[in-house]
C-alpha atoms as a PDB file:
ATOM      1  CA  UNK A   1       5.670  12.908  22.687  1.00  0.00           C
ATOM      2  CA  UNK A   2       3.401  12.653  25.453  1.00  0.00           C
ATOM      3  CA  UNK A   3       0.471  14.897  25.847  1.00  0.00           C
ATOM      4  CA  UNK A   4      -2.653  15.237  28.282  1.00  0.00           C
ATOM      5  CA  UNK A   5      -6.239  15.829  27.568  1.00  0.00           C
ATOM      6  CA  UNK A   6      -8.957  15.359  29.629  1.00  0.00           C
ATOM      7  CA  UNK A   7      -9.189  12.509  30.968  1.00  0.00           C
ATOM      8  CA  UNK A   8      -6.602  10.642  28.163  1.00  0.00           C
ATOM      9  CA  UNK A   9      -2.873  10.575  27.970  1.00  0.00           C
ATOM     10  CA  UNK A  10      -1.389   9.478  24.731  1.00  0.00           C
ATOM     11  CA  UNK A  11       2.178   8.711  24.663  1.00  0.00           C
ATOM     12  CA  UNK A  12       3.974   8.224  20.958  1.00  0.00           C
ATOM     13  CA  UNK A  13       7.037   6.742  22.600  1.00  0.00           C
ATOM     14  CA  UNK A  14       5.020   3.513  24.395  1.00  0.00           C
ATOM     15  CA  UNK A  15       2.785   3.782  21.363  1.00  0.00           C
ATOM     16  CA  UNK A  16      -0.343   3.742  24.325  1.00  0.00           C
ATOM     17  CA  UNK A  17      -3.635   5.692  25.073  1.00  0.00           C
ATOM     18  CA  UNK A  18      -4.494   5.742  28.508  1.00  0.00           C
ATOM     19  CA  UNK A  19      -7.969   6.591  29.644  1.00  0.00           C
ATOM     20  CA  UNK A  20      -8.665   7.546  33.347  1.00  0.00           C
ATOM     21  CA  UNK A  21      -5.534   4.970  33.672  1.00  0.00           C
ATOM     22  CA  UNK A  22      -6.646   2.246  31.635  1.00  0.00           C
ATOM     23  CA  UNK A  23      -5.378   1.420  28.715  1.00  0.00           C
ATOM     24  CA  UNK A  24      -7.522   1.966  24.972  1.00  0.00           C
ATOM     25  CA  UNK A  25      -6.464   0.200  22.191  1.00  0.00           C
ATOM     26  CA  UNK A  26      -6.607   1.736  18.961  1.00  0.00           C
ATOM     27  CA  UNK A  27      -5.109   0.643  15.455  1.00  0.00           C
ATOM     28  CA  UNK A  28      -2.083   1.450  14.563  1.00  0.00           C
ATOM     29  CA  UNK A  29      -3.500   3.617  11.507  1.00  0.00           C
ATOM     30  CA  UNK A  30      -5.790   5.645  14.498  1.00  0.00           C
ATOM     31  CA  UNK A  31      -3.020   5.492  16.753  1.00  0.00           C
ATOM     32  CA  UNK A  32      -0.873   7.175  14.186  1.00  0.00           C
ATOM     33  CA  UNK A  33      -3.945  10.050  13.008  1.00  0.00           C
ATOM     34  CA  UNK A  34      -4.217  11.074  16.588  1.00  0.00           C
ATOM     35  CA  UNK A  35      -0.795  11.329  16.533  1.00  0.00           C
ATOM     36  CA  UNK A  36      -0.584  13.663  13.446  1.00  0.00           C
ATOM     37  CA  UNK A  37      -3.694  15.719  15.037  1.00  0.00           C
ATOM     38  CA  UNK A  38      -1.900  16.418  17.933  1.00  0.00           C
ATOM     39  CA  UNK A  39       0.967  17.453  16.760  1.00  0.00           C
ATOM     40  CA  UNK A  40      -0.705  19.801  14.165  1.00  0.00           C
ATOM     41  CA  UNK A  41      -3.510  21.001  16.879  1.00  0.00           C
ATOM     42  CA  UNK A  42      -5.152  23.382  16.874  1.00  0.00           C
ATOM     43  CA  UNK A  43      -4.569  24.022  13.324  1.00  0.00           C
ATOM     44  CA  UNK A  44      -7.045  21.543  10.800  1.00  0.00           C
ATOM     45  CA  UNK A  45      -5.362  18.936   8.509  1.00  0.00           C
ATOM     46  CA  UNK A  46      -6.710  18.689   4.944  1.00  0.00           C
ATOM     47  CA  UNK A  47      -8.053  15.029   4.264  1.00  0.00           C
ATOM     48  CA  UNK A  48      -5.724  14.788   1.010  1.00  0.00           C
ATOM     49  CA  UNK A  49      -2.700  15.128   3.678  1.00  0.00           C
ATOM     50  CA  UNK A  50      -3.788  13.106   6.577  1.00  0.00           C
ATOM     51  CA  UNK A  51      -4.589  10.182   3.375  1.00  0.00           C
ATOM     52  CA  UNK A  52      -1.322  10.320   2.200  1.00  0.00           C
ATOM     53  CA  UNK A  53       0.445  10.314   5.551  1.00  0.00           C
ATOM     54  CA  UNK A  54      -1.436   7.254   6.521  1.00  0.00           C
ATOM     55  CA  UNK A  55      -1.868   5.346   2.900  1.00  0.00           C
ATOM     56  CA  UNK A  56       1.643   6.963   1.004  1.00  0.00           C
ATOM     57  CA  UNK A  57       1.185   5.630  -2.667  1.00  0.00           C
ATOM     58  CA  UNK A  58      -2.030   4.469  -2.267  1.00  0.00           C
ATOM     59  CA  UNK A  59      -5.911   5.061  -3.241  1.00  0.00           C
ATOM     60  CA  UNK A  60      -8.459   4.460  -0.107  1.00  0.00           C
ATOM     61  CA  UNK A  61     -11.997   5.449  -0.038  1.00  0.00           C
ATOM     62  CA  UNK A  62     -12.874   8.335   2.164  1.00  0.00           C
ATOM     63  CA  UNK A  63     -14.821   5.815   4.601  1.00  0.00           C
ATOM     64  CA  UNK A  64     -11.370   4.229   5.436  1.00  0.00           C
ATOM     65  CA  UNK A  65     -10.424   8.336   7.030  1.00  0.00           C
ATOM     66  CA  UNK A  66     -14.141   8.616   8.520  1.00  0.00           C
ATOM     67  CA  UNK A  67     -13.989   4.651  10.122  1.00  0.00           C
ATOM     68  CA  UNK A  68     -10.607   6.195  12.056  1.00  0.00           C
ATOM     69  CA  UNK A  69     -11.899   9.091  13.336  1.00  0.00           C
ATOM     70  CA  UNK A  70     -15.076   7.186  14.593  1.00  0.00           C
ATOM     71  CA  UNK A  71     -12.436   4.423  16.005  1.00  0.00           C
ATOM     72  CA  UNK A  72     -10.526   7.755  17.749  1.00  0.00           C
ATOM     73  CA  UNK A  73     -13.516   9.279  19.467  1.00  0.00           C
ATOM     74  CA  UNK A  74     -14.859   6.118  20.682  1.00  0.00           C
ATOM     75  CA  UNK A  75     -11.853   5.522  22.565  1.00  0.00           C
ATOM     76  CA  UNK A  76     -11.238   9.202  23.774  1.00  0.00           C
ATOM     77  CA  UNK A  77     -15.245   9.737  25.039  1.00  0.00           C
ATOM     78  CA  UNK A  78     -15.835  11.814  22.287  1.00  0.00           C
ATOM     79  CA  UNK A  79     -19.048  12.545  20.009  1.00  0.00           C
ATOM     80  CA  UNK A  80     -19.242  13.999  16.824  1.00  0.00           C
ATOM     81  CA  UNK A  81     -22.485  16.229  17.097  1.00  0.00           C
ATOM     82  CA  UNK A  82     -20.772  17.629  20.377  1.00  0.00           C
ATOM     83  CA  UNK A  83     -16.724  17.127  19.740  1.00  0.00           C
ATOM     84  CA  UNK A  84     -14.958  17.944  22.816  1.00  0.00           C
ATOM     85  CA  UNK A  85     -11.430  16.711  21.164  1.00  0.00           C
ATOM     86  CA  UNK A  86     -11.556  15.760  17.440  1.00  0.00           C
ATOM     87  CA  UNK A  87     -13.326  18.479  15.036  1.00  0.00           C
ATOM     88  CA  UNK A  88     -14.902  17.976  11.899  1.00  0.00           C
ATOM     89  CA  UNK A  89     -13.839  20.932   9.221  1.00  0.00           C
ATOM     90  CA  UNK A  90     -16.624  20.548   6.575  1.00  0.00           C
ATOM     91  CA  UNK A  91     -15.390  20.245   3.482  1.00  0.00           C
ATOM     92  CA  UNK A  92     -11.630  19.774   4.817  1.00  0.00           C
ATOM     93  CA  UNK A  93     -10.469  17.405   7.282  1.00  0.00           C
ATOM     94  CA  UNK A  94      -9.999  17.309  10.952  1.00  0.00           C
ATOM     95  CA  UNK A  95      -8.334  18.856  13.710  1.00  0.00           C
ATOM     96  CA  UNK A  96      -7.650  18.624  17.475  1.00  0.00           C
ATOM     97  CA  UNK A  97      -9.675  21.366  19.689  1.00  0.00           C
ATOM     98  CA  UNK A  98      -9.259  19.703  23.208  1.00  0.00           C
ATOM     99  CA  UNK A  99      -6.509  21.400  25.759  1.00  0.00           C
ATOM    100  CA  UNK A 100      -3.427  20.004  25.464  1.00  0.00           C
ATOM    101  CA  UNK A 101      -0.949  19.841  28.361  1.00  0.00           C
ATOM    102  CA  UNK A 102       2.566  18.146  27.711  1.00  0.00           C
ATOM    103  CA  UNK A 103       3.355  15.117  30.194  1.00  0.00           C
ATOM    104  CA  UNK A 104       6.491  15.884  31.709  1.00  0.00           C
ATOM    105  CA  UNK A 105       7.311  11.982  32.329  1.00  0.00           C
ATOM    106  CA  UNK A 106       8.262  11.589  28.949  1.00  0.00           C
ATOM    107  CA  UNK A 107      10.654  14.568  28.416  1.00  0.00           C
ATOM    108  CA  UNK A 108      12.187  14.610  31.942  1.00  0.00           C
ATOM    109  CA  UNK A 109      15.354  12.664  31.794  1.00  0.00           C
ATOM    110  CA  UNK A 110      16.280  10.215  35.096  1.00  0.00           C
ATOM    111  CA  UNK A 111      18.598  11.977  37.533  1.00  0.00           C
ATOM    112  CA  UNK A 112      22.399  10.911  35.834  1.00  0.00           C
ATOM    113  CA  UNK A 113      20.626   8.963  32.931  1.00  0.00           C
ATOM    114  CA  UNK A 114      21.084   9.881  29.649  1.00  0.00           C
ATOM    115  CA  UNK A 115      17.944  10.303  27.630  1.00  0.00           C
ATOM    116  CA  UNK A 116      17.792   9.379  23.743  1.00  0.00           C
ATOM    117  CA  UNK A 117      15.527  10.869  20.937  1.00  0.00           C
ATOM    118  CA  UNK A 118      15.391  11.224  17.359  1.00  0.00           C
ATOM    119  CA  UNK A 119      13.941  14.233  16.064  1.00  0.00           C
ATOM    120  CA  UNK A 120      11.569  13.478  12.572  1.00  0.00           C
ATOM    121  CA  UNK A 121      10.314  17.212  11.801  1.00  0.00           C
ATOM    122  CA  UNK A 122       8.208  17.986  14.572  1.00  0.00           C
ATOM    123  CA  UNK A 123       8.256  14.864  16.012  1.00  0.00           C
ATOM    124  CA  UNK A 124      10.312  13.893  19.114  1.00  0.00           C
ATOM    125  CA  UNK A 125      11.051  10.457  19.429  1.00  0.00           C
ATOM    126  CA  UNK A 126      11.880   8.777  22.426  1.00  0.00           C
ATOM    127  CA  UNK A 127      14.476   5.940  22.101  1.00  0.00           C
ATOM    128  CA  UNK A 128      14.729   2.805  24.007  1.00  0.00           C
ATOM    129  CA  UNK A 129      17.569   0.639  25.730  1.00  0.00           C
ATOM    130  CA  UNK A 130      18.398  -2.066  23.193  1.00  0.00           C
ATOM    131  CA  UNK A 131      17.374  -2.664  19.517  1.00  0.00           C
ATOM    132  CA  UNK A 132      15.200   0.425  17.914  1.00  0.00           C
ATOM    133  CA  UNK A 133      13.722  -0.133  14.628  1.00  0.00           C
ATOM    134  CA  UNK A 134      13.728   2.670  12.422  1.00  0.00           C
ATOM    135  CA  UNK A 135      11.346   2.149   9.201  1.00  0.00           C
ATOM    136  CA  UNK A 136       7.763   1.727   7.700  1.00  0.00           C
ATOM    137  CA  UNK A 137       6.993  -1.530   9.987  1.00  0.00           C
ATOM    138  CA  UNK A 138       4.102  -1.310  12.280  1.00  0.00           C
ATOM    139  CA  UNK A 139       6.206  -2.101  15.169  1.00  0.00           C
ATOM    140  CA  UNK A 140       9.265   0.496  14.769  1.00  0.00           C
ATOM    141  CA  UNK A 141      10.026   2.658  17.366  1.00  0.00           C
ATOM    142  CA  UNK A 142      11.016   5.281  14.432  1.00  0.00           C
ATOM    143  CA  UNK A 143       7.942   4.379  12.405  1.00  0.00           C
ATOM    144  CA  UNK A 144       8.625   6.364   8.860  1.00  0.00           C
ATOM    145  CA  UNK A 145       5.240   6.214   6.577  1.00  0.00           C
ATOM    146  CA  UNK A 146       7.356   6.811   3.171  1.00  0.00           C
ATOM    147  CA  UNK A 147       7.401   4.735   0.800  1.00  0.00           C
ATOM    148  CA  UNK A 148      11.302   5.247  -0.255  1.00  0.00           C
ATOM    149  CA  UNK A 149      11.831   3.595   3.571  1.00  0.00           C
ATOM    150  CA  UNK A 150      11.811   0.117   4.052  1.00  0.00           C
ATOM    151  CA  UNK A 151       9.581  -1.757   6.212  1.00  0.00           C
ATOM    152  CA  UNK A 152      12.763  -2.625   8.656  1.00  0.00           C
ATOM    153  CA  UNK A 153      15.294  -0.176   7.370  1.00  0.00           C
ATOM    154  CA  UNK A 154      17.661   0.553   9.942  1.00  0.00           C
ATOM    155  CA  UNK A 155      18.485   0.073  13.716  1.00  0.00           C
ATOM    156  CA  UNK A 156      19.791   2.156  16.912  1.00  0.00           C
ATOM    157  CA  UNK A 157      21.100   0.139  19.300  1.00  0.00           C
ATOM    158  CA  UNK A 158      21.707   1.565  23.123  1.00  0.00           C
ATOM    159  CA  UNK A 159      23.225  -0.532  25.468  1.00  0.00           C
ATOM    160  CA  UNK A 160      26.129   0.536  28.569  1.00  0.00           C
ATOM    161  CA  UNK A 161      25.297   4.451  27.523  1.00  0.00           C
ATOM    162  CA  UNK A 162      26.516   4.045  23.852  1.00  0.00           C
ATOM    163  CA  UNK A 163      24.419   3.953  20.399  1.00  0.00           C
ATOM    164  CA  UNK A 164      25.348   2.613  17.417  1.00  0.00           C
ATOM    165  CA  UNK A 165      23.396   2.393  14.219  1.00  0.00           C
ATOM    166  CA  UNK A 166      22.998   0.137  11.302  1.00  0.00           C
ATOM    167  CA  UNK A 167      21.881  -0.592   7.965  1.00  0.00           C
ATOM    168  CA  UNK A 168      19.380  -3.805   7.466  1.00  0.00           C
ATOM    169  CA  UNK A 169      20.476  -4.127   4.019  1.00  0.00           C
ATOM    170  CA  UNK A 170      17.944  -1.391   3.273  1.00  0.00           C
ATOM    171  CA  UNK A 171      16.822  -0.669  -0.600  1.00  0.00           C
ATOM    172  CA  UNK A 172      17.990   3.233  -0.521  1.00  0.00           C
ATOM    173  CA  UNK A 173      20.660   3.266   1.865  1.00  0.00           C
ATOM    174  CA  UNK A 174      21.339   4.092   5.418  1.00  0.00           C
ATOM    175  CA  UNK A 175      22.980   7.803   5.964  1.00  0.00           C
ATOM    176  CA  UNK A 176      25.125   9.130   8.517  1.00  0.00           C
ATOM    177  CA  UNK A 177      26.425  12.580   7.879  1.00  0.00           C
ATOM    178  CA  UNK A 178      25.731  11.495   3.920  1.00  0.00           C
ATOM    179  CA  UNK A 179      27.786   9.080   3.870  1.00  0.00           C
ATOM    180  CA  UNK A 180      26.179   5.512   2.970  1.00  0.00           C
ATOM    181  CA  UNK A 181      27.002   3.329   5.797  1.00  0.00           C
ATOM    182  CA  UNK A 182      28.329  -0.281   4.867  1.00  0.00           C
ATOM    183  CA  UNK A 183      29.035  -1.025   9.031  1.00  0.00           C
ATOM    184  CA  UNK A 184      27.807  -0.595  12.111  1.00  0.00           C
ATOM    185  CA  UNK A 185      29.243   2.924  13.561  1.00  0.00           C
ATOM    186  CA  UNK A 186      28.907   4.211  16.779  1.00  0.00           C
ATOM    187  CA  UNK A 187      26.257   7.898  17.210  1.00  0.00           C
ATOM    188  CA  UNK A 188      27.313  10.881  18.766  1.00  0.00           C
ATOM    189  CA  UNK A 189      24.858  13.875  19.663  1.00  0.00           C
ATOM    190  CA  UNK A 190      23.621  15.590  16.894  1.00  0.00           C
ATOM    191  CA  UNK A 191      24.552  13.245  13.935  1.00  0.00           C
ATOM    192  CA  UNK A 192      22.609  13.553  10.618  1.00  0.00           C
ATOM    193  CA  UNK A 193      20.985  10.241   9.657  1.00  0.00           C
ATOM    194  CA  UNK A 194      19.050   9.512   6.972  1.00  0.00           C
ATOM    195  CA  UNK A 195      17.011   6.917   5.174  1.00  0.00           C
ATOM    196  CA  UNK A 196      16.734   7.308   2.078  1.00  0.00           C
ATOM    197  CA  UNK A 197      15.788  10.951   1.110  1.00  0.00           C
ATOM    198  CA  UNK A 198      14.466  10.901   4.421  1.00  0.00           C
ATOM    199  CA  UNK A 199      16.435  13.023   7.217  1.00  0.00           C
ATOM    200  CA  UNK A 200      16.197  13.026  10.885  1.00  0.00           C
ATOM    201  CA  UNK A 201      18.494  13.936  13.771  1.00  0.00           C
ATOM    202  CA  UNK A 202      20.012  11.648  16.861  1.00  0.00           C
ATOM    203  CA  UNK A 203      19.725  13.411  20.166  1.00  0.00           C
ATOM    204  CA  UNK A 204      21.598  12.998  23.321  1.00  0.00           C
ATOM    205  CA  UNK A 205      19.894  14.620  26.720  1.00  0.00           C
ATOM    206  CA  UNK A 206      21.408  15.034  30.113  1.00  0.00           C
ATOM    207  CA  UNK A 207      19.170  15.027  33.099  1.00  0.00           C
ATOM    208  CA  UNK A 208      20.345  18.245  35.057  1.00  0.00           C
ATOM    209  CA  UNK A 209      21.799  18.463  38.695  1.00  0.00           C
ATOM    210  CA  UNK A 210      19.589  18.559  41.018  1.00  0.00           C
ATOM    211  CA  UNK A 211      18.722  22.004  43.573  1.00  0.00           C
ATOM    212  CA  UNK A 212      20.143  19.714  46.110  1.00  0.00           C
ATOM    213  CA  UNK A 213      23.118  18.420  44.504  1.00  0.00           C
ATOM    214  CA  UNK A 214      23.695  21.912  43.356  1.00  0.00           C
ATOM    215  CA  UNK A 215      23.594  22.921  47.371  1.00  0.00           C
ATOM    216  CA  UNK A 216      25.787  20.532  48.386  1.00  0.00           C
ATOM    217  CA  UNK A 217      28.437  20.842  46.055  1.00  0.00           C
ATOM    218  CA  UNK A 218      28.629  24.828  46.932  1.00  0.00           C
ATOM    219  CA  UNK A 219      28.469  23.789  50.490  1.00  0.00           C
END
């Protein structure tokens, strides 16, 4: 996912936040709120939920949510007596008010390259040549926030225009069409994978002919 707002563009595949250009760095626990505020804008997100996505299994004090959000406007330009972006919903939890505009560099596939995602319920996310980590590890390209998913559960390799996945001797199993994988097997478009109880879905995009191509080959 990669989405504009004023003068920010924060891209879930590179894991960045770019301000007027420049990169921000944020935490990976404020990287991965915006993320879940974004994704659920406009609508609010109840405190209990946004806790859970980003501490599954465990207790934090509500300062630990309110130190994130503070970390999220300061690197955005925002304020909380006059939010531009991130909303306070008294009594509730947050949500994302700004105007959103999706970046078309991160959904637009090369001309004749292949372009790989995995789709995690409303999330999109974009693959990368070589070794993909798929699990709770700060680091994953797939990062899964459940605690049923290991920290380096699985991997999708892409290399010479094929992907293959594997199990790194996971605790609940690597899935491929529900069947427990004990080897290394090759993806196709539109397998079922899952990790654990978790399910997601590889994806396979062509970049379409160009209107010039098109021309030429009607010529």
């Amino acid at each position: 996912m990669r989405k504009r707002f004023g003068n920010c563009v924060f891209d879930s595949g590179t894991r960045e936040l770019l301000r007027s250009d420049a990169a921000v760095a944020l935490s990976p626990k404020a990287f991965d709120l915006l993320e879940l505020l974004l994704v659920r804008a406009p609508k609010a997100v109840a405190k209990d939920e946004i806790q859970s996505f980003l501490w599954p299994g465990t207790f934090v004090t509500e300062a630990n949510l309110t130190n994130l959000v503070s970390e999220i406007r300061a690197a955005v330009g925002d304020s909380a007596r006059r939010p531009r972006f991130i909303r306070t919903v008294h009594r509730f939890g947050y949500s994302f008010q700004g105007e959103l505009e999706d970046d078309r560099v991160d959904d637009e596939p090369t001309l004749g390259k292949p372009l790989y995602r995995i789709l995690l319920g409303n999330r999109k996310i974009p693959l990368v040549d070589g070794d993909n980590l798929l699990g709770r590890h700060p680091d994953a390209e797939v990062r899964v926030e459940k605690s049923s998913v290991s920290r380096a559960h699985a991997r999708i390799s892409i290399r010479a225009g094929k992907a293959f996945l594997e199990d790194l001797k996971s605790r609940n199993g690597t899935f491929l069409r529900d069947r427990r994988l004990t080897a290394r097997v090759e993806l196709h478009d539109g397998d079922a994978i899952r990790l654990g109880p978790v399910r997601m879905t590889f994806r396979v995009f062509s970049a379409p002919a160009s209107t010039e191509a098109a021309s030429t080959a009607e010529d």
